[in-house]
Protein backbone atom coordinates (compact mmCIF):
# COMPACT_ATOMS: atom_id res chain seq x y z
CA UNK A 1 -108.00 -34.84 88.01
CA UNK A 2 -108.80 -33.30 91.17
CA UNK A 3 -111.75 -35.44 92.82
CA UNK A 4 -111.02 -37.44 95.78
CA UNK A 5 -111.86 -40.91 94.80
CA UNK A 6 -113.20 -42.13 97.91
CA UNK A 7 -115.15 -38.87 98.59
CA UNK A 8 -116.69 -39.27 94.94
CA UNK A 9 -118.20 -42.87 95.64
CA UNK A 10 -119.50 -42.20 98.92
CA UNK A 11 -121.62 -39.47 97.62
CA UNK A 12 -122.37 -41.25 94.34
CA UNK A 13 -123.86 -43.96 96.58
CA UNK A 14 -125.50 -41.90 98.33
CA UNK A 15 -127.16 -40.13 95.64
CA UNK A 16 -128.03 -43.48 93.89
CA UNK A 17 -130.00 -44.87 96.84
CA UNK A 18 -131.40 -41.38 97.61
CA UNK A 19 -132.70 -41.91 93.81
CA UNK A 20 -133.86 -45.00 94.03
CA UNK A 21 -135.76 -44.52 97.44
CA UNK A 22 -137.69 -41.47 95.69
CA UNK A 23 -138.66 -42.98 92.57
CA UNK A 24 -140.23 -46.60 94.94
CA UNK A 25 -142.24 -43.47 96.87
CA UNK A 26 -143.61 -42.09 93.98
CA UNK A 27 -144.06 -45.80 91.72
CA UNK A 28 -141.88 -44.69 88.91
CA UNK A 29 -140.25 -47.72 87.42
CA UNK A 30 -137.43 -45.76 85.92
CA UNK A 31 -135.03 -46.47 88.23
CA UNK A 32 -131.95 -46.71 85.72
CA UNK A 33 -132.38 -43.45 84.63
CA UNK A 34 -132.99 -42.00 88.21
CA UNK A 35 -129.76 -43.48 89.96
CA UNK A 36 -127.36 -42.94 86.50
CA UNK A 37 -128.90 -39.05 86.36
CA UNK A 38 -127.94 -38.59 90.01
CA UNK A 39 -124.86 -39.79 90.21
CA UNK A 40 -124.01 -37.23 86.86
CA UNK A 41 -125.47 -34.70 89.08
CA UNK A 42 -122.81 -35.10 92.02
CA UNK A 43 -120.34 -32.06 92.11
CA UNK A 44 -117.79 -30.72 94.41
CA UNK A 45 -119.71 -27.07 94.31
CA UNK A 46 -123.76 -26.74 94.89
CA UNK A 47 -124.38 -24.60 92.26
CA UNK A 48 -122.54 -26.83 89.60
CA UNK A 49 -124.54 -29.73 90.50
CA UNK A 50 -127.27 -27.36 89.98
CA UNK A 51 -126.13 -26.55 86.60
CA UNK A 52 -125.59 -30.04 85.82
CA UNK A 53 -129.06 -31.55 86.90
CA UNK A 54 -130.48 -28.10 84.61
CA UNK A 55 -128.09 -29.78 82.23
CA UNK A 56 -129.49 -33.44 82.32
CA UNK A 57 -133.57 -32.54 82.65
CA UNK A 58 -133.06 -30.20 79.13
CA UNK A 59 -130.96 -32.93 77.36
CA UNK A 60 -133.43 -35.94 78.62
CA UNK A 61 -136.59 -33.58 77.76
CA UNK A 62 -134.89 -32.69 74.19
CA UNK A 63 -134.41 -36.25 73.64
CA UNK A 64 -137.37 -37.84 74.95
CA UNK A 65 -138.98 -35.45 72.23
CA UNK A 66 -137.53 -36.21 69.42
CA UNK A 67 -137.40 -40.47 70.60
CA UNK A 68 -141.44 -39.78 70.56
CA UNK A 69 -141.47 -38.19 67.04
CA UNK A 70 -139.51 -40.97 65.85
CA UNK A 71 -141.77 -43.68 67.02
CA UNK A 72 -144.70 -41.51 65.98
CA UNK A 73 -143.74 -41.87 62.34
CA UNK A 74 -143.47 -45.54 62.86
CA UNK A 75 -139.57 -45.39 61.70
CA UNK A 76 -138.19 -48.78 62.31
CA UNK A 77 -136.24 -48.94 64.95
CA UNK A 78 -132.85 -49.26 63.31
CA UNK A 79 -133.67 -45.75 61.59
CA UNK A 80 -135.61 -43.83 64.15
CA UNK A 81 -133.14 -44.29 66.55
CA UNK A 82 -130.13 -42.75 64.96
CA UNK A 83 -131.78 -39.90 63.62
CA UNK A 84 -133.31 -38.99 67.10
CA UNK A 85 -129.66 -39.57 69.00
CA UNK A 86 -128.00 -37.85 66.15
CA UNK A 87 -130.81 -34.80 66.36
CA UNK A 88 -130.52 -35.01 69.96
CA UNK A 89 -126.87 -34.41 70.41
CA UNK A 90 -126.77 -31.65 67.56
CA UNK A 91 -129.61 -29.90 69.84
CA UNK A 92 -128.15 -30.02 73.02
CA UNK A 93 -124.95 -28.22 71.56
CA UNK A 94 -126.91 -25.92 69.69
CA UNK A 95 -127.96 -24.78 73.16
CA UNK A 96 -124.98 -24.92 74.53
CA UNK A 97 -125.14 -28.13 77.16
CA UNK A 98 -122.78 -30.34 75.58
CA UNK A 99 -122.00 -31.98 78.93
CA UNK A 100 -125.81 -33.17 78.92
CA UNK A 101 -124.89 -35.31 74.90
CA UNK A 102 -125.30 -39.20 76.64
CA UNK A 103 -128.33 -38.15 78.29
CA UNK A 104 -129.86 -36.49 75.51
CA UNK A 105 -129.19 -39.71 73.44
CA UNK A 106 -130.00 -42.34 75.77
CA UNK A 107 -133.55 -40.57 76.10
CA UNK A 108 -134.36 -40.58 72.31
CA UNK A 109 -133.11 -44.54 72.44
CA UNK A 110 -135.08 -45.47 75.71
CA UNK A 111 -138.10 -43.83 74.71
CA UNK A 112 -137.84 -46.29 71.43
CA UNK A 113 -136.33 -49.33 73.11
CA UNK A 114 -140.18 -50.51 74.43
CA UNK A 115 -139.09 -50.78 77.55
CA UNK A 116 -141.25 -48.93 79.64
CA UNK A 117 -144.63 -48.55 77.81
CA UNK A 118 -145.34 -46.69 75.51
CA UNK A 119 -143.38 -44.18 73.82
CA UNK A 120 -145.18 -41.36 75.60
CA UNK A 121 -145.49 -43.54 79.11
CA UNK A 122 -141.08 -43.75 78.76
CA UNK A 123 -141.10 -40.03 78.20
CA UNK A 124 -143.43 -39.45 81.25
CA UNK A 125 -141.32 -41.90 83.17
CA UNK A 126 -137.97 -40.50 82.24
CA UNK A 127 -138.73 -37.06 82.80
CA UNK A 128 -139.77 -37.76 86.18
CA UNK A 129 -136.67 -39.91 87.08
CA UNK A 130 -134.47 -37.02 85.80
CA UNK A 131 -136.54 -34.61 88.44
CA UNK A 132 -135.73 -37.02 91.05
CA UNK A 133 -132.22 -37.58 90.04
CA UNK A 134 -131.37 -34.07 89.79
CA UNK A 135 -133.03 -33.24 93.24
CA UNK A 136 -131.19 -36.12 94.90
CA UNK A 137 -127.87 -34.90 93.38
CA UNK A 138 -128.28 -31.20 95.08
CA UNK A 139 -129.69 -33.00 98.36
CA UNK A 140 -125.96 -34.82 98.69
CA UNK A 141 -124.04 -32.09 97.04
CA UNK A 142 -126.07 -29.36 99.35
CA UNK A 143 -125.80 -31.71 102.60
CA UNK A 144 -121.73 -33.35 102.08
CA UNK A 145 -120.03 -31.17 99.77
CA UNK A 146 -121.56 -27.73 100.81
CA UNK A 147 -120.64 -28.12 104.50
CA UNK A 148 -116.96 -29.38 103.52
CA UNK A 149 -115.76 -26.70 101.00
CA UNK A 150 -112.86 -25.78 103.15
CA UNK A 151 -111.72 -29.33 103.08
CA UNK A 152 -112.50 -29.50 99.65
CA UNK A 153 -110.87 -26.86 97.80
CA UNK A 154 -107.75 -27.16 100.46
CA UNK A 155 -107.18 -31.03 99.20
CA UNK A 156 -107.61 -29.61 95.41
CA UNK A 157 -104.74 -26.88 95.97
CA UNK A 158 -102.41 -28.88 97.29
CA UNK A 159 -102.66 -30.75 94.72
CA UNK A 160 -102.30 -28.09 92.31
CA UNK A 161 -99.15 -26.54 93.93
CA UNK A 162 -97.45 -30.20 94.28
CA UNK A 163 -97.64 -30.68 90.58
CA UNK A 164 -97.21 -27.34 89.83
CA UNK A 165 -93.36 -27.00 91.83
CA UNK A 166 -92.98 -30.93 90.51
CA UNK A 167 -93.43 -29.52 86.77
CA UNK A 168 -91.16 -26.18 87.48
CA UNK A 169 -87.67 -27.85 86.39
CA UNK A 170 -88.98 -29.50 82.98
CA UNK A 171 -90.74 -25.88 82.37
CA UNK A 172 -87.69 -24.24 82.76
CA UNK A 173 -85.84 -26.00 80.41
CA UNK A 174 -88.61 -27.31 77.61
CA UNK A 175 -90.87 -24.46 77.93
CA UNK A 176 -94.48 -24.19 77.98
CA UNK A 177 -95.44 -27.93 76.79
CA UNK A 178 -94.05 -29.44 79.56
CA UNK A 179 -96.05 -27.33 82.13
CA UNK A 180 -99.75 -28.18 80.09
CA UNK A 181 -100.75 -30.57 82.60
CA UNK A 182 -100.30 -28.07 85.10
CA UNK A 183 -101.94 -25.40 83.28
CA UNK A 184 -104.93 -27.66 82.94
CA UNK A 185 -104.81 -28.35 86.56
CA UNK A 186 -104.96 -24.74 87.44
CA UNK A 187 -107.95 -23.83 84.99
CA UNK A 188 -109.97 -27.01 86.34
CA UNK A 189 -109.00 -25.20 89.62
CA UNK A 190 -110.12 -22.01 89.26
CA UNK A 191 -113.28 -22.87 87.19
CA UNK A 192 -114.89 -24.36 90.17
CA UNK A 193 -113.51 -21.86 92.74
CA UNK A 194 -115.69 -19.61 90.08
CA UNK A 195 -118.90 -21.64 90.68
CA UNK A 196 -117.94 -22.29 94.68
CA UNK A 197 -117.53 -18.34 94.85
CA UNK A 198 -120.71 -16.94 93.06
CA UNK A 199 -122.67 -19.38 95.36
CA UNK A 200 -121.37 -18.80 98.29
CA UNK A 201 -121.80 -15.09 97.20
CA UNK A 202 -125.27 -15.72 96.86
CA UNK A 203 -125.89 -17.64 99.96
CA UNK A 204 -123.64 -14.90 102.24
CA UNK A 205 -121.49 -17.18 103.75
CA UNK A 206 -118.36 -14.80 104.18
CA UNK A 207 -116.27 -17.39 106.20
CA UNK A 208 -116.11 -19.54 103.49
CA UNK A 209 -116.01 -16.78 101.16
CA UNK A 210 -112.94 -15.33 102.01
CA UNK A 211 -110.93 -18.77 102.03
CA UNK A 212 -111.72 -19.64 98.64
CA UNK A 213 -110.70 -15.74 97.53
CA UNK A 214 -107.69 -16.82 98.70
CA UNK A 215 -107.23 -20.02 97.35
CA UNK A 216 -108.65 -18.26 94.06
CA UNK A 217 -105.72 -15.75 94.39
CA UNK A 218 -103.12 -18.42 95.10
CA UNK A 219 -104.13 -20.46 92.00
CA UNK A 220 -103.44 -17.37 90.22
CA UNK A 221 -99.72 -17.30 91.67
CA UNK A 222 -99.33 -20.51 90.60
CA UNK A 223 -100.11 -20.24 86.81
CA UNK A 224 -98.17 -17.18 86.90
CA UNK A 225 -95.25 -18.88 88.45
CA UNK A 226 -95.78 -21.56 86.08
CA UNK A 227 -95.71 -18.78 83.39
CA UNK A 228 -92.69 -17.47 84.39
CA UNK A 229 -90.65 -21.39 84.62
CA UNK A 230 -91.99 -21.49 81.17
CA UNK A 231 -90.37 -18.10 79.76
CA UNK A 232 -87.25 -19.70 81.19
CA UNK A 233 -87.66 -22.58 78.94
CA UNK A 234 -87.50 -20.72 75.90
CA UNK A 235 -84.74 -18.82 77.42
CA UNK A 236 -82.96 -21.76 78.36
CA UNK A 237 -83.12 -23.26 74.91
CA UNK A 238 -82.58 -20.10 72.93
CA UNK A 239 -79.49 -19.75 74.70
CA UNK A 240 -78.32 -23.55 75.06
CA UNK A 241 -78.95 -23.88 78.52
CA UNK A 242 -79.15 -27.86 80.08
CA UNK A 243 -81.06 -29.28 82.82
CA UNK A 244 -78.15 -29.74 84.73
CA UNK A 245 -77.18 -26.05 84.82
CA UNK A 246 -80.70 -25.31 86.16
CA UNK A 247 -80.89 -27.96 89.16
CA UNK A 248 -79.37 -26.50 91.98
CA UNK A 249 -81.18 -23.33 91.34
CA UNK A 250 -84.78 -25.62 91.53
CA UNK A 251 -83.54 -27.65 94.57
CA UNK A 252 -82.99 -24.00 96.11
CA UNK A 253 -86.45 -22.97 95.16
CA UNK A 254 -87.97 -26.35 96.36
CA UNK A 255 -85.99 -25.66 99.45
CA UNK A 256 -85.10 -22.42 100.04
CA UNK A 257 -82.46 -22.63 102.41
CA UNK A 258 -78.50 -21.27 102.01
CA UNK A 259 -76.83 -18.84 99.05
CA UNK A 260 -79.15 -18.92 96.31
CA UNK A 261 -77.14 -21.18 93.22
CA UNK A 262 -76.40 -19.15 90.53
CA UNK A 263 -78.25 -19.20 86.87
CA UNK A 264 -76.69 -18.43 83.72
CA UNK A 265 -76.67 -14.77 82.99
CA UNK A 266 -79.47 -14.57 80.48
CA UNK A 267 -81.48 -16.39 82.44
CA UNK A 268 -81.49 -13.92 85.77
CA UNK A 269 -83.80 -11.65 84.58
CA UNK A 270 -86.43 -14.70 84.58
CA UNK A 271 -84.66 -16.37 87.52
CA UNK A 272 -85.13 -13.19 89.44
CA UNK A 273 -88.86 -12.49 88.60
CA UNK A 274 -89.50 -16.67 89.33
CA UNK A 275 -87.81 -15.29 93.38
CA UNK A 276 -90.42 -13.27 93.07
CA UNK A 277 -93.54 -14.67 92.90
CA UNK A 278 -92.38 -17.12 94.87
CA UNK A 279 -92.18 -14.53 97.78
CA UNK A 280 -95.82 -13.91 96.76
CA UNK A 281 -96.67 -17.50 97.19
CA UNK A 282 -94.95 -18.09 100.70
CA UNK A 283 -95.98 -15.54 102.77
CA UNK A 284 -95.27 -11.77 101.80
CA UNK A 285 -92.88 -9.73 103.55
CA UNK A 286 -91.41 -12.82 106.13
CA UNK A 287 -90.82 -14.50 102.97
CA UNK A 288 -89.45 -11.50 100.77
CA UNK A 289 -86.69 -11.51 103.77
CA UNK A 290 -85.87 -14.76 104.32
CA UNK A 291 -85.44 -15.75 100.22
CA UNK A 292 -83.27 -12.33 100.33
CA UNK A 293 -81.11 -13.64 103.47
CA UNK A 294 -80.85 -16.84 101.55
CA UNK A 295 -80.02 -15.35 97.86
């Protein structure tokens, strides 16, 4: 939801040919696995590609295994190769990587496919593409995205807080369905800000560092204003409040500018709480006066 298209398919590219390059250095004829595995491996964070590539090599391993057992007990194809994809996939959840399923299951189906020698010449093949996949995928992620992250996580919150004041009105008067998308926004958010932080952590880079804090801290403000438009919602509808009575108080709070419009009593408790993480969000004390001067 958050990517930025163009961004995404330069660095795929780049990732594919840095793939593809490595594995006509090294002779390994595996090149489909090598350029799909990298581009998996691109990430807006470092240490999730990392996580990601650790991802792929266990699930291609796992199922490179279990595609060799199969043709080792001379299964016909049409039966070896659903009982190592389904094995495969059960393993790789077991273990807790169930982003790394496809790759687990196209191993134990490439290693049977013939393809590429012999079962145990695929598995040498594929394991060795994954190792170059995954190291091309943290050479682009380490070289574009890890240089950028300012740029990066500044694109993904505004794009957070313009859904999240576009969803505000329909929260306010529907409650907390009509704010999910938002919610889900936020958490995508703030679970890479989580990887971003712990790396950059790790690698000391305190400019950085203390940007994403505060983007991490303003995502916070923004589920909890989010929150709060819900808790309206059920307000609104407990006490038979419309959309219409509600709209000049969300213009105001889009644009904060004149008297603040008035909300129907049993909704100013929640109206007045919304004022105030919104002070939160724009600025601190400037902002606590000038939404006071304006209510």
């Amino acid at each position: 939801m958050l990517a930025n298209p163009f961004f995404l398919a330069v660095k795929a590219a780049l990732a594919c040919v840095l793939a593809l390059a490595l594995c006509s250095l090294v002779g390994n004829p595996d090149t489909v696995s090598a350029g799909f595995v990298a581009v998996l491996c691109v990430s807006p964070t470092v240490l999730m590609g990392l996580r990601r590539a650790g991802g792929q090599l266990l699930g291609s391993a796992l199922g490179g295994v279990l595609g060799v057992a199969m043709s080792a007990l001379e299964l016909p194809t049409w039966l070896g190769v659903p009982i190592a994809v389904a094995a495969s996939v059960r393993l790789v959840y077991a273990l807790g990587f169930e982003a790394a399923y496809p790759v687990a299951a196209f191993s134990a189906l490439l290693i049977q496919s013939g393809s590429i020698g012999s079962p145990a010449e695929a598995l040498e093949h594929r394991v060795v593409a994954v190792v170059i996949a995954a190291a091309s995928g943290f050479l682009v992620n380490l070289v574009v995205s890890g240089l950028a992250y300012e740029e990066i996580f500044g694109r993904r919150l505004a794009i957070v807080e313009r859904q999240v004041f576009r969803l505000l009105p329909d929260a306010a008067t529907r409650g907390p369905e009509a704010a999910q998308q938002g919610f889900a926004m936020i958490a995508e958010l703030q679970n890479e800000l989580g990887l971003a932080l712990e790396e950059l952590r790790w690698r000391q880079n305190w400019r950085n560092l203390t940007m994403l804090e505060g983007a991490w801290w303003r995502a916070g403000r923004l589920r909890h204003l989010l929150h709060v438009a819900s808790e309206m919602g059920y307000g609104a509808r407990m006490s038979g409040v419309g959309p219409d009575e509600l709209a000049p108080f969300f213009a105001w709070v889009m644009y904060p500018a004149g008297e603040r419009p008035a909300v129907p009593p049993a909704l100013e408790p929640v109206a007045q709480r919304m004022v105030q993480e919104l002070i939160a969000l724009r600025g601190g004390a400037q902002a606590e006066v000038d939404l006071h001067d304006a209510g």
